[in-house]
N, C-alpha and C. Protein backbone atom coordinates (compact mmCIF):
# COMPACT_ATOMS: atom_id res chain seq x y z
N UNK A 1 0.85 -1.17 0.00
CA UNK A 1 0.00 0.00 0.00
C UNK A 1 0.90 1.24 0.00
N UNK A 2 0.58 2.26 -1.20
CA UNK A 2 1.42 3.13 -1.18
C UNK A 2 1.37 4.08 0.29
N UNK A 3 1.82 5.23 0.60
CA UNK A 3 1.61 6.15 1.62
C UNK A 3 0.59 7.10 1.41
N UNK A 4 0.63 6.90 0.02
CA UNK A 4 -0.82 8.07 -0.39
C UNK A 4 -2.43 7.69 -0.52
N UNK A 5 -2.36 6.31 -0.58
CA UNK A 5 -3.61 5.39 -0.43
C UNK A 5 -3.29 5.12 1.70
N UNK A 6 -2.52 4.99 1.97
CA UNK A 6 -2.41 5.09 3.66
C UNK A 6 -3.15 6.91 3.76
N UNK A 7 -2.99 7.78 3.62
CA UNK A 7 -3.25 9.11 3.41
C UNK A 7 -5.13 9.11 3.61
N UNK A 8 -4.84 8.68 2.30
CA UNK A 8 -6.53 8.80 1.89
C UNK A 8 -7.36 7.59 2.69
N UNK A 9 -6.78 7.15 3.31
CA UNK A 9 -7.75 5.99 3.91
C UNK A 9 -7.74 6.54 4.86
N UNK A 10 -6.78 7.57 6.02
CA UNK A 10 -7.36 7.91 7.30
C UNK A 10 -8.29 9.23 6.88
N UNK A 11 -8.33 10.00 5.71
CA UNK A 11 -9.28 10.80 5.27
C UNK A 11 -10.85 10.32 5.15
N UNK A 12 -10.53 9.29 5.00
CA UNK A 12 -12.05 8.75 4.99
C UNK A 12 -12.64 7.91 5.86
N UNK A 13 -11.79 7.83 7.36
CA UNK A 13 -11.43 7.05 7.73
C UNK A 13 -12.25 5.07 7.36
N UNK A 14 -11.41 5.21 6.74
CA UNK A 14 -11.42 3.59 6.50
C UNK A 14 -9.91 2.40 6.91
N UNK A 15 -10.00 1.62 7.34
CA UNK A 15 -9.34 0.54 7.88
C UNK A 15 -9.00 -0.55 6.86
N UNK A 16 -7.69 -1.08 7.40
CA UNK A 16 -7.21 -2.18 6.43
C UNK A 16 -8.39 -3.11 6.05
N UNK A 17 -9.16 -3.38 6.68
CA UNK A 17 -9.54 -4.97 6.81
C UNK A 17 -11.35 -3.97 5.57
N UNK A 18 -11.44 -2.70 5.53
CA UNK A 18 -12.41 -1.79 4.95
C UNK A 18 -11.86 -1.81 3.12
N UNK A 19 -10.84 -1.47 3.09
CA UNK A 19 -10.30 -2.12 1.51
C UNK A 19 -10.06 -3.16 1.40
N UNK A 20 -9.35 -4.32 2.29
CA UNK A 20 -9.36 -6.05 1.94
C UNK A 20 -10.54 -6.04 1.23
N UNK A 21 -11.63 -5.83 2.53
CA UNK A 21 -13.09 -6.35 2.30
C UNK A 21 -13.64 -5.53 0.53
N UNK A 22 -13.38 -4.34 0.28
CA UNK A 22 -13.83 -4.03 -1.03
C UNK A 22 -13.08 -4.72 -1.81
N UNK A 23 -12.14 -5.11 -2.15
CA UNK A 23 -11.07 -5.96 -3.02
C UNK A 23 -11.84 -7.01 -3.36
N UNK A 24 -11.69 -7.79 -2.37
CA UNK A 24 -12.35 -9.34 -2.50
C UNK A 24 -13.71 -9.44 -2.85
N UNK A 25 -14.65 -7.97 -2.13
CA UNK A 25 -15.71 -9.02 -2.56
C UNK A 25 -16.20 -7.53 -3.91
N UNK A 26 -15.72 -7.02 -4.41
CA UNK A 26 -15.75 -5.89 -5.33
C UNK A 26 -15.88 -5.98 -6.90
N UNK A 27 -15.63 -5.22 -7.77
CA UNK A 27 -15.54 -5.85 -8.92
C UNK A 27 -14.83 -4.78 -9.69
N UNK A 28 -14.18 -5.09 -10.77
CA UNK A 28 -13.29 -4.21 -11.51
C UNK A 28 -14.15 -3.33 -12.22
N UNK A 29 -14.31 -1.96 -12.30
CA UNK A 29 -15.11 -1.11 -13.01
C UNK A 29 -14.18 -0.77 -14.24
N UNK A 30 -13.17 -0.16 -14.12
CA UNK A 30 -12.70 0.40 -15.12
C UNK A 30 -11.02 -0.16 -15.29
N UNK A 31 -10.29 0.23 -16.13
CA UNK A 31 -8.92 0.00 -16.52
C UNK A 31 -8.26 1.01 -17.18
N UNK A 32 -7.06 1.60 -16.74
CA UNK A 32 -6.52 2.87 -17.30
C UNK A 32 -4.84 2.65 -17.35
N UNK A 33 -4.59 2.91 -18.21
CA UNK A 33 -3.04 2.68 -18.63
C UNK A 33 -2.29 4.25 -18.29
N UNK A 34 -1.51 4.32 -17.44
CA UNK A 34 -0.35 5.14 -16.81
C UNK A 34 0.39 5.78 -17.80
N UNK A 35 0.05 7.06 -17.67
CA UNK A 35 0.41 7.92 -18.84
C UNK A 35 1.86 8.33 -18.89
N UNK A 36 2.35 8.25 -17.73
CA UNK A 36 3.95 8.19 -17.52
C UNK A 36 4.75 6.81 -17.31
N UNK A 37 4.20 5.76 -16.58
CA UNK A 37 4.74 4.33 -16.67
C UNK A 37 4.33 3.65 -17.74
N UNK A 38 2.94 3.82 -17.97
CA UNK A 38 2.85 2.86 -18.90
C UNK A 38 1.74 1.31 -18.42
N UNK A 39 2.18 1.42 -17.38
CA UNK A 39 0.98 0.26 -16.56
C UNK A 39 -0.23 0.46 -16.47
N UNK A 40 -0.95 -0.66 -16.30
CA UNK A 40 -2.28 -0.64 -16.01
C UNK A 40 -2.76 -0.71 -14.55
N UNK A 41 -3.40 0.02 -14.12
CA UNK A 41 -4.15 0.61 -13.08
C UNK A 41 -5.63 0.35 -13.36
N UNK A 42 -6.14 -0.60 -12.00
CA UNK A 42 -7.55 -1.03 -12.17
C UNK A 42 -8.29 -0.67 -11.22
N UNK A 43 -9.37 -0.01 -11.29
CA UNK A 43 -10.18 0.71 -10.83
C UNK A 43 -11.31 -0.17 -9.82
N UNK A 44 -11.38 -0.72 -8.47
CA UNK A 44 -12.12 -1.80 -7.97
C UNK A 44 -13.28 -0.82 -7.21
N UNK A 45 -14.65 -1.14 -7.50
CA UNK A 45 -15.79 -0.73 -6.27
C UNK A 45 -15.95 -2.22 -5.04
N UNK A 46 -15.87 -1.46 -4.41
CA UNK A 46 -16.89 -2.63 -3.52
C UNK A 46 -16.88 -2.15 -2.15
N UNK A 47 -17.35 -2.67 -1.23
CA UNK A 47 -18.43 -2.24 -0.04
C UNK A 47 -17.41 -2.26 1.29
N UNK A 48 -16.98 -1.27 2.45
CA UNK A 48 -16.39 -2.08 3.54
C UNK A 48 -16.98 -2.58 4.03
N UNK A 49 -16.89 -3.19 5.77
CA UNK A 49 -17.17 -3.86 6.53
C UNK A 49 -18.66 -3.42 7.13
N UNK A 50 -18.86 -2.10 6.81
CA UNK A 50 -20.32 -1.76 7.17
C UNK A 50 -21.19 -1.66 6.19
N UNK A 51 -20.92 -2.15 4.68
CA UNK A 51 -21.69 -2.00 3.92
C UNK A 51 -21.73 -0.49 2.74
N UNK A 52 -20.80 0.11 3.26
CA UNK A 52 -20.45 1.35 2.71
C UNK A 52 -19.64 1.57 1.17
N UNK A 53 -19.98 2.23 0.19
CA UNK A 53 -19.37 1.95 -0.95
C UNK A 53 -18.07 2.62 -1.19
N UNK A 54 -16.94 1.68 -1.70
CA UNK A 54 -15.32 2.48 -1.23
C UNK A 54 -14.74 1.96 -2.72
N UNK A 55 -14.00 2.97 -3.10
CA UNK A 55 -13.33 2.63 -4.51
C UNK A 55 -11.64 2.81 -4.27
N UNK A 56 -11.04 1.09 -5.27
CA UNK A 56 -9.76 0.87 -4.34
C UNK A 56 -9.32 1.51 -5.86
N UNK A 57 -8.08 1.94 -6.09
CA UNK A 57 -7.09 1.75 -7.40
C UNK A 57 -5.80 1.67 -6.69
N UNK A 58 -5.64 0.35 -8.14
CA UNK A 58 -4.28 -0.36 -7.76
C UNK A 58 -3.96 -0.89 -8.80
N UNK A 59 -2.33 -1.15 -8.74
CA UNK A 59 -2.07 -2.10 -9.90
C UNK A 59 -1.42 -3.20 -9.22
N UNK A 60 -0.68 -4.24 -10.44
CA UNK A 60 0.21 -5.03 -10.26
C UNK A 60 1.45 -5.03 -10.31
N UNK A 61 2.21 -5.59 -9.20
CA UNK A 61 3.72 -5.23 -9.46
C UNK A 61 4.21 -6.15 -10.00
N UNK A 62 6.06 -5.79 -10.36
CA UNK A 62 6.35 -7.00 -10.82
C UNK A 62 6.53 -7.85 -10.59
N UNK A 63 6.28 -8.17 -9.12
CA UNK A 63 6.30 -9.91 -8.12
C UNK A 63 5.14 -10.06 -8.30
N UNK A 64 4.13 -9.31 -9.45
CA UNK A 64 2.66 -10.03 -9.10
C UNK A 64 1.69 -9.79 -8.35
N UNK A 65 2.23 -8.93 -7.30
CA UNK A 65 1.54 -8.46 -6.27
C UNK A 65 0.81 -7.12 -6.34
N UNK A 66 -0.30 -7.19 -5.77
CA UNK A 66 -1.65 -5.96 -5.69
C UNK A 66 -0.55 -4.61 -5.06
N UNK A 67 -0.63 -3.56 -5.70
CA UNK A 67 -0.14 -2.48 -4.90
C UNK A 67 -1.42 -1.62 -5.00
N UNK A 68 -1.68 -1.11 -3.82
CA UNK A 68 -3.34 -0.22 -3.48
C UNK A 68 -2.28 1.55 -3.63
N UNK A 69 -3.14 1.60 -4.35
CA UNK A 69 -2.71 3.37 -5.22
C UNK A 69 -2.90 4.34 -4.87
N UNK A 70 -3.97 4.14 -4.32
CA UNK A 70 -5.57 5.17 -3.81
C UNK A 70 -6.91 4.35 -3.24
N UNK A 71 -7.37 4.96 -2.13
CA UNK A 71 -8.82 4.63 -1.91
C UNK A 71 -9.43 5.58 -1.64
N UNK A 72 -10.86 5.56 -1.84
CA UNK A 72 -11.58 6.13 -1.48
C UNK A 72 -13.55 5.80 -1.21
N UNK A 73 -13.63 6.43 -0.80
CA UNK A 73 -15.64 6.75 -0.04
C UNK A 73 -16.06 6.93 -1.44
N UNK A 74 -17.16 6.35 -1.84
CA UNK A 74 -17.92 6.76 -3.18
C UNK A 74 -19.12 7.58 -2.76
């Protein structure tokens, strides 16, 4: 998780286990290719732990792994 998605998550205050939960049970809305890297960045909705609607963006690194970009409160 970058520091700027850490940022924006105590702005809204939302909790780790508040983006897990949108990740997993969420769905990919959109896809946008990085106008300076070049990567793709995917745009996830889905709900935290109270039912609340939270939008994750993240990409993949090169181990494969989810890096969270940004979140936010919809």
């Amino acid at each position: 998780m970058t520091v700027h998605a850490e940022d924006e998550m105590d702005d809204d205050d939302l909790r780790v286990l508040d983006v897990e939960r949108a990740v997993l049970v969420g769905r990919i809305v959109d896809r946008q290719r990085d106008a300076r890297t070049r990567e793709w960045k995917y745009v996830v909705r889905g709900q935290d732990l109270d039912g609340n609607a939270v939008g994750v963006v993240g990409k993949l690194s090169s181990a494969g792994r989810l890096v969270i970009i940004t979140t936010y409160r919809e």
